[in-house]
PDB file of N, CA and C in Angstrom:
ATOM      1  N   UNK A   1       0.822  -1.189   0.000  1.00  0.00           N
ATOM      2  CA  UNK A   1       0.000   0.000   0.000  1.00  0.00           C
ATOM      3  C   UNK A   1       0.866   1.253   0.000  1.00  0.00           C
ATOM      4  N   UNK A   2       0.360   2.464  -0.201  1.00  0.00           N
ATOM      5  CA  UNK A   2       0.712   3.431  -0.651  1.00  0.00           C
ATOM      6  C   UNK A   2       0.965   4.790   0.855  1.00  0.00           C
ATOM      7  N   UNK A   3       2.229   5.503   1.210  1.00  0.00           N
ATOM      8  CA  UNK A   3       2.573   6.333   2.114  1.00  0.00           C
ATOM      9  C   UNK A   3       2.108   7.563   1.283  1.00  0.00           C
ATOM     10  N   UNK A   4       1.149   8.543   1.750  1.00  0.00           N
ATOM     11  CA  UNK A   4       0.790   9.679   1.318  1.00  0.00           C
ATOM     12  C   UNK A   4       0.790  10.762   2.180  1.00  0.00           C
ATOM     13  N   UNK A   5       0.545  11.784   1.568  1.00  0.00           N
ATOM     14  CA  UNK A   5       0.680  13.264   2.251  1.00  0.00           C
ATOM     15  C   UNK A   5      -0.735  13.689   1.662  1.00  0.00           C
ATOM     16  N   UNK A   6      -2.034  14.278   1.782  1.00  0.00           N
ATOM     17  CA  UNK A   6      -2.651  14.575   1.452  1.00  0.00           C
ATOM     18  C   UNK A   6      -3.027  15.901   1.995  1.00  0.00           C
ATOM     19  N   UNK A   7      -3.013  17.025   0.780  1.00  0.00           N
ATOM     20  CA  UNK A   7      -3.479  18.494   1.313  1.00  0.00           C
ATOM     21  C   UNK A   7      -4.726  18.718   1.369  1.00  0.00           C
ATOM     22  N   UNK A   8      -5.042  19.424   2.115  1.00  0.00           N
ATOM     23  CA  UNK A   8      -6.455  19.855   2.509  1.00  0.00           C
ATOM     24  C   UNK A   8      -6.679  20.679   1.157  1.00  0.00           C
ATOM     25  N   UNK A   9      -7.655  21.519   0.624  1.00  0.00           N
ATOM     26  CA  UNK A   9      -8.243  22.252  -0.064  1.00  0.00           C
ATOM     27  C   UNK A   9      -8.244  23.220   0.251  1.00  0.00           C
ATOM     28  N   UNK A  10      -8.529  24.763  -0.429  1.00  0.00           N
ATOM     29  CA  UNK A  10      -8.796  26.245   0.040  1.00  0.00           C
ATOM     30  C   UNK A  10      -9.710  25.968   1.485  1.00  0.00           C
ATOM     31  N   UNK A  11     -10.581  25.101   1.507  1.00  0.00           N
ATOM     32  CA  UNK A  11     -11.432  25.109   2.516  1.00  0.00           C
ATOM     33  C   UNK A  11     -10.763  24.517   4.136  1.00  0.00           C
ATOM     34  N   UNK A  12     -10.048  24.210   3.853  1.00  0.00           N
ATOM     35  CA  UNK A  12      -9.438  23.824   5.245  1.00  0.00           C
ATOM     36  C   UNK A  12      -9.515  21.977   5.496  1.00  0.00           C
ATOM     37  N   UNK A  13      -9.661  21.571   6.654  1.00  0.00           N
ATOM     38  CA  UNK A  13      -9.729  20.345   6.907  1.00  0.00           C
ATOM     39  C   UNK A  13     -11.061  20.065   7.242  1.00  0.00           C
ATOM     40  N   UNK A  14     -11.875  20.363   5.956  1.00  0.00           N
ATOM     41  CA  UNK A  14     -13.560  20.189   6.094  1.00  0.00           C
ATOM     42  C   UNK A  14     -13.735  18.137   6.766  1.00  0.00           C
ATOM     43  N   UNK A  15     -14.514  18.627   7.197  1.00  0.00           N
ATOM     44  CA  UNK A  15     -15.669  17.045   7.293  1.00  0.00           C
ATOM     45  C   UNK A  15     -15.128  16.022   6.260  1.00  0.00           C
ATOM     46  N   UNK A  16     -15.538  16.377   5.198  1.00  0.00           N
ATOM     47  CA  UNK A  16     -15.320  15.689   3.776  1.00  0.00           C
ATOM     48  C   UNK A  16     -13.896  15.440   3.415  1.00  0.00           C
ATOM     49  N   UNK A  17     -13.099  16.154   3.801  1.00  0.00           N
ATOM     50  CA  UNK A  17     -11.913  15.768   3.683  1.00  0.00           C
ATOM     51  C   UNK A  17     -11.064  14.816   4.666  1.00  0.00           C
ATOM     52  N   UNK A  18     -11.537  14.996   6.266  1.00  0.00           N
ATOM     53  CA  UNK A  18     -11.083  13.924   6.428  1.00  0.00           C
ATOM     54  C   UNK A  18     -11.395  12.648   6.223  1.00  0.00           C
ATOM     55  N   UNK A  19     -13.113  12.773   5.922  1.00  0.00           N
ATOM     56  CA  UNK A  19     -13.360  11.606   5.534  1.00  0.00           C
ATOM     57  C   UNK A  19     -12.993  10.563   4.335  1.00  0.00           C
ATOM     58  N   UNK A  20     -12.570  11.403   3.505  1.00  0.00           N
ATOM     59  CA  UNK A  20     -11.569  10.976   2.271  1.00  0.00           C
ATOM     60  C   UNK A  20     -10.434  10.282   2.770  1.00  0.00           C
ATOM     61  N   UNK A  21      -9.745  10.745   3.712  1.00  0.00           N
ATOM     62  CA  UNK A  21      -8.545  10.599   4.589  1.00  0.00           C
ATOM     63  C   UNK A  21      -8.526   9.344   5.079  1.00  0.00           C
ATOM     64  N   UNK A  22      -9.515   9.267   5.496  1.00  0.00           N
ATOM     65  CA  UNK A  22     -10.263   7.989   6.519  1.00  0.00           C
ATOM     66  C   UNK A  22     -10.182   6.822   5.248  1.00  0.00           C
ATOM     67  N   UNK A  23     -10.945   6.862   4.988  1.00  0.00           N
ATOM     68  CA  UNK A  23     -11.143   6.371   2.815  1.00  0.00           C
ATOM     69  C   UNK A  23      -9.700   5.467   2.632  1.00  0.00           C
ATOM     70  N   UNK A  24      -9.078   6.416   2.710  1.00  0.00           N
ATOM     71  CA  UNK A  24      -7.640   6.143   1.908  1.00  0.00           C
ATOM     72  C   UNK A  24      -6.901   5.124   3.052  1.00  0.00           C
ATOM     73  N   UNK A  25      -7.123   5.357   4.231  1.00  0.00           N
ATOM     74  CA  UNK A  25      -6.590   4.517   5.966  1.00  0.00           C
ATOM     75  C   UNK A  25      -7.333   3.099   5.678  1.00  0.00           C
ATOM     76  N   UNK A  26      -8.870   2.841   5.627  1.00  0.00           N
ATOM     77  CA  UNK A  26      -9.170   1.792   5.914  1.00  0.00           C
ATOM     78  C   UNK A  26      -8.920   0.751   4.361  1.00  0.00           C
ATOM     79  N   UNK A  27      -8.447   2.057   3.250  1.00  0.00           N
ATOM     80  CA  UNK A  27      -8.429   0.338   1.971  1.00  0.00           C
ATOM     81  C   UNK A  27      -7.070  -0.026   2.483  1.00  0.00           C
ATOM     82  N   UNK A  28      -6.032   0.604   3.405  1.00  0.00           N
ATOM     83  CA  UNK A  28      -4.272   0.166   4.036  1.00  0.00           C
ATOM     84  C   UNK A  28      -3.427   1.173   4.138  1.00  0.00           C
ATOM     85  N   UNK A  29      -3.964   2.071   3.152  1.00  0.00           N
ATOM     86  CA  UNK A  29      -2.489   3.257   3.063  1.00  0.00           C
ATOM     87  C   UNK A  29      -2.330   4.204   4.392  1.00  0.00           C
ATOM     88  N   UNK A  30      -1.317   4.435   4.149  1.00  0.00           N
ATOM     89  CA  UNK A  30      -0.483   5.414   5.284  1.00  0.00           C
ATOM     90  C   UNK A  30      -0.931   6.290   4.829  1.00  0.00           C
ATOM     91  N   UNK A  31      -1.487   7.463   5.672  1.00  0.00           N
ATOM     92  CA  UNK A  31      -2.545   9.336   5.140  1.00  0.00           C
ATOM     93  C   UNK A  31      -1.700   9.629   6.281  1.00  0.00           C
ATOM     94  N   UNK A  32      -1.015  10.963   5.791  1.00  0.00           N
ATOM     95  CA  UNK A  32      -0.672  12.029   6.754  1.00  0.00           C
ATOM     96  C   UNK A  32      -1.778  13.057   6.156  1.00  0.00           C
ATOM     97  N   UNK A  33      -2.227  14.194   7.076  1.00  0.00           N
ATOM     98  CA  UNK A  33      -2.954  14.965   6.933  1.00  0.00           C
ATOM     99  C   UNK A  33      -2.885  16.508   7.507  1.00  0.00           C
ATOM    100  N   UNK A  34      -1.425  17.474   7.162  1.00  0.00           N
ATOM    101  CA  UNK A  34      -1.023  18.363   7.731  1.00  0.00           C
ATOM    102  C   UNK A  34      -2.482  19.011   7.225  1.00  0.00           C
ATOM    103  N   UNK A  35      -2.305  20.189   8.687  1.00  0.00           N
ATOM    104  CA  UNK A  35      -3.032  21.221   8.443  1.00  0.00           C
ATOM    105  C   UNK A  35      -2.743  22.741   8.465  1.00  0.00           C
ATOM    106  N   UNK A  36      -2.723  23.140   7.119  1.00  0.00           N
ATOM    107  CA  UNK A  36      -1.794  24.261   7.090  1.00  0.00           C
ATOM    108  C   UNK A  36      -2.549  25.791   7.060  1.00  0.00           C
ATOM    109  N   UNK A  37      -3.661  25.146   7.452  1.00  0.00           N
ATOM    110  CA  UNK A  37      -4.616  26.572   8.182  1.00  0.00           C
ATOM    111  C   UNK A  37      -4.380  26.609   9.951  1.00  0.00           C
ATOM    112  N   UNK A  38      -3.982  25.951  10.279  1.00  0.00           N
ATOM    113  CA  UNK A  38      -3.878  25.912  12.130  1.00  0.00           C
ATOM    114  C   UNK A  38      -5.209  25.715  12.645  1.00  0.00           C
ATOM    115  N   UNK A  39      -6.406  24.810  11.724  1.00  0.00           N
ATOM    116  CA  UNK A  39      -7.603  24.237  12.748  1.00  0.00           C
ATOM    117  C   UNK A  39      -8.712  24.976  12.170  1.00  0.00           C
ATOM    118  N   UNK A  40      -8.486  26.055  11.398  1.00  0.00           N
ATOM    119  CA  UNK A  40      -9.326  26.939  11.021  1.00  0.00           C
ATOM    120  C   UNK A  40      -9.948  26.085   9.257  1.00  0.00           C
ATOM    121  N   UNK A  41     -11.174  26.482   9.071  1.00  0.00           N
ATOM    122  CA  UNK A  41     -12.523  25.860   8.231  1.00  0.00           C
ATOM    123  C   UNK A  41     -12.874  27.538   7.918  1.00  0.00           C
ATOM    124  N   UNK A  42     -13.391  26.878   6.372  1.00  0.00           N
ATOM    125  CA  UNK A  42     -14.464  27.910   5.801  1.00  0.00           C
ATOM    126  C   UNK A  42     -15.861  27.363   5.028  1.00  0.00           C
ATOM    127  N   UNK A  43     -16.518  28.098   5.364  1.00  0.00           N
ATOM    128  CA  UNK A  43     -17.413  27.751   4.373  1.00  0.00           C
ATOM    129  C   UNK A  43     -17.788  27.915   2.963  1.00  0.00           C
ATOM    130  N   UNK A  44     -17.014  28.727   2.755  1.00  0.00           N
ATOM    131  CA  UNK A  44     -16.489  29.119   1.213  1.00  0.00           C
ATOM    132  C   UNK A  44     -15.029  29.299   0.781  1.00  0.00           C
ATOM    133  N   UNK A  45     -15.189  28.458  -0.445  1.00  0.00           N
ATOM    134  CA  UNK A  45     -14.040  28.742  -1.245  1.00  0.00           C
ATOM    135  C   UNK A  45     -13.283  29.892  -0.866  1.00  0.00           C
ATOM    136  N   UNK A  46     -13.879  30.867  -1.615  1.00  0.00           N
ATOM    137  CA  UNK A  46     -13.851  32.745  -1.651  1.00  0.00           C
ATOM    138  C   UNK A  46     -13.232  33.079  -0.032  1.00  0.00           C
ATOM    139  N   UNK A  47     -13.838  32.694   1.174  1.00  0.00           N
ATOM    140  CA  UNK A  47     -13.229  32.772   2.322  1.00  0.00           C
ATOM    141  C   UNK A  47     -11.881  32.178   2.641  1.00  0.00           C
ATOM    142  N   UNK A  48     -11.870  30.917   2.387  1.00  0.00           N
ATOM    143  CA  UNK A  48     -10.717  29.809   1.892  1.00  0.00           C
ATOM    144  C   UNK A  48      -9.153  30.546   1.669  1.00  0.00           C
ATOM    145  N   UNK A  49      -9.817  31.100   0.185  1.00  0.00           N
ATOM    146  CA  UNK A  49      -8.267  31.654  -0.808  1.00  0.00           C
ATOM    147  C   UNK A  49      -7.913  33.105   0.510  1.00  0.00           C
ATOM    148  N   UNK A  50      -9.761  33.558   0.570  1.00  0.00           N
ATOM    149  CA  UNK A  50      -9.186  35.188   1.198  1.00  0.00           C
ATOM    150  C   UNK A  50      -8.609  34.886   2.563  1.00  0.00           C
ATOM    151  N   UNK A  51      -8.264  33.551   3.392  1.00  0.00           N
ATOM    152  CA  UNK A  51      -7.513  33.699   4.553  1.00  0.00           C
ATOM    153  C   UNK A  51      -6.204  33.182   3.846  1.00  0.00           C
ATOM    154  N   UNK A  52      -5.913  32.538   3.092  1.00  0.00           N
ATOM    155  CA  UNK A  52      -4.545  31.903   2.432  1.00  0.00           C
ATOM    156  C   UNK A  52      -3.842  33.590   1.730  1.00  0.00           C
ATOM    157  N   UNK A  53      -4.419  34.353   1.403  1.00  0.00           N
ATOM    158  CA  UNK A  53      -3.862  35.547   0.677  1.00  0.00           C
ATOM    159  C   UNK A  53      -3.492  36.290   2.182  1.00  0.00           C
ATOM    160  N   UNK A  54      -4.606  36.217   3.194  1.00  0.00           N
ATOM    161  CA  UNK A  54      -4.137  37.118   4.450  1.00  0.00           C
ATOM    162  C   UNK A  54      -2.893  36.613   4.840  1.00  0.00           C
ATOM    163  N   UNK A  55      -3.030  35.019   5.469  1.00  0.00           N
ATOM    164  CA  UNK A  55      -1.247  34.296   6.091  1.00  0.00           C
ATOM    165  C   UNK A  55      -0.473  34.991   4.970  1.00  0.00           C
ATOM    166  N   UNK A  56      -0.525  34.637   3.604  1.00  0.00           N
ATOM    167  CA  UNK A  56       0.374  34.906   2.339  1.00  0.00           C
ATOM    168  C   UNK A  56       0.621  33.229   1.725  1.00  0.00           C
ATOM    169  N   UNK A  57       0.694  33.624   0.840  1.00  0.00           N
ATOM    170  CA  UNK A  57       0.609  31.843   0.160  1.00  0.00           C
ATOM    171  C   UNK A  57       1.931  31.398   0.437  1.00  0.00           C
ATOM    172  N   UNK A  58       2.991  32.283   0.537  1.00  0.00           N
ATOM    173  CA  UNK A  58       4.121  31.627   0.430  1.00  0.00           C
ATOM    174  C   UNK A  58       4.010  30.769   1.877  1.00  0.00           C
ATOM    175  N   UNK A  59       3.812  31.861   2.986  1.00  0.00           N
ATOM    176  CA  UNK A  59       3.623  31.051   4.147  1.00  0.00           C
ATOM    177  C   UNK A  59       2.813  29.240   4.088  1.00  0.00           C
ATOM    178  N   UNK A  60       1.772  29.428   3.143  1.00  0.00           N
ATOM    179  CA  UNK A  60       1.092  28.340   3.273  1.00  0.00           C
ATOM    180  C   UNK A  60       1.810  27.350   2.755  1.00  0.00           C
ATOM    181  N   UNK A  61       2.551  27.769   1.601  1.00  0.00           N
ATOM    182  CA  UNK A  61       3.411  26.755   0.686  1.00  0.00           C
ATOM    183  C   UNK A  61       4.701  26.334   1.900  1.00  0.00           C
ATOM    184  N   UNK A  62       5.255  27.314   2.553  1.00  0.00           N
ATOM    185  CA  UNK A  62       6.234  26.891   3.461  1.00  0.00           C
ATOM    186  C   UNK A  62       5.651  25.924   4.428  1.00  0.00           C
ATOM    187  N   UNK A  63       4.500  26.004   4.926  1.00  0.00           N
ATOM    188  CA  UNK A  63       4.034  25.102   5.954  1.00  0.00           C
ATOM    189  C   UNK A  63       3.496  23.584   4.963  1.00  0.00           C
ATOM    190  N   UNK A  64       3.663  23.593   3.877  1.00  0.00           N
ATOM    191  CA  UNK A  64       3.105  21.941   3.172  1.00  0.00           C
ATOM    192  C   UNK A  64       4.482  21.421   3.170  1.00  0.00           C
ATOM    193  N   UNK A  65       5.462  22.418   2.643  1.00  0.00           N
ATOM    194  CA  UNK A  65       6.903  21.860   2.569  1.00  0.00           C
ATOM    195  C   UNK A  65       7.740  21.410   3.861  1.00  0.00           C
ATOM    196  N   UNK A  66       7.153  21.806   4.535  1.00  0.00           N
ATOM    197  CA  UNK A  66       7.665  21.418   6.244  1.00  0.00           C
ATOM    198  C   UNK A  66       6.902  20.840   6.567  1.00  0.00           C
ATOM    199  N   UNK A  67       5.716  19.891   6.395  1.00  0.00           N
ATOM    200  CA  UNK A  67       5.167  18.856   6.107  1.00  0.00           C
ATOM    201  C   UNK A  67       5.425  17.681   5.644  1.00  0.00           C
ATOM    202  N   UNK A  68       5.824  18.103   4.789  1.00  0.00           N
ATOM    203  CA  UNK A  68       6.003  16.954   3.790  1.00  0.00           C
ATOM    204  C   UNK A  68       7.991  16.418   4.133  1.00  0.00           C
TER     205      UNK A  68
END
C-alpha cells in the first residue's frame, strides 16, 4: 500500500476531507494529513483563498513543505 501526504483544499480540513482521509486509511495506506490553516474551516471557497492571501501563500506553501 501506498505512504501519502494529502493536502487539505482552500477550505481547510472540512468534514469531507477527512473523511476521504479515513477512505484512503481503511483500503491500508499510510494518510498524513497536515493542516496548514492551524484548525481553522471555511465555508467558502472565496473565504478559503481570502484567509490563504491574508497568512500569504508563500507562508502556506512553506508550511506543506515542512510537512512533507
Amino acid at each position: 500500500m501506498a505512504e501519502l501526504v494529502l493536502f487539505h483544499h482552500a477550505q481547510g480540513q472540512t468534514p469531507g476531507f477527512l473523511a476521504f482521509a479515513d477512505e484512503l486509511r481503511a483500503a491500508g495506506h499510510t494518510v498524513y494529513t497536515p493542516d496548514l490553516y492551524d484548525g481553522k474551516t471555511f465555508a467558502t471557497l472565496d473565504e478559503g483563498v481570502g484567509y490563504a492571501q491574508q497568512v500569504g501563500f508563500d507562508t502556506i506553501l512553506e508550511r506543506g513543505r515542512l510537512a512533507a
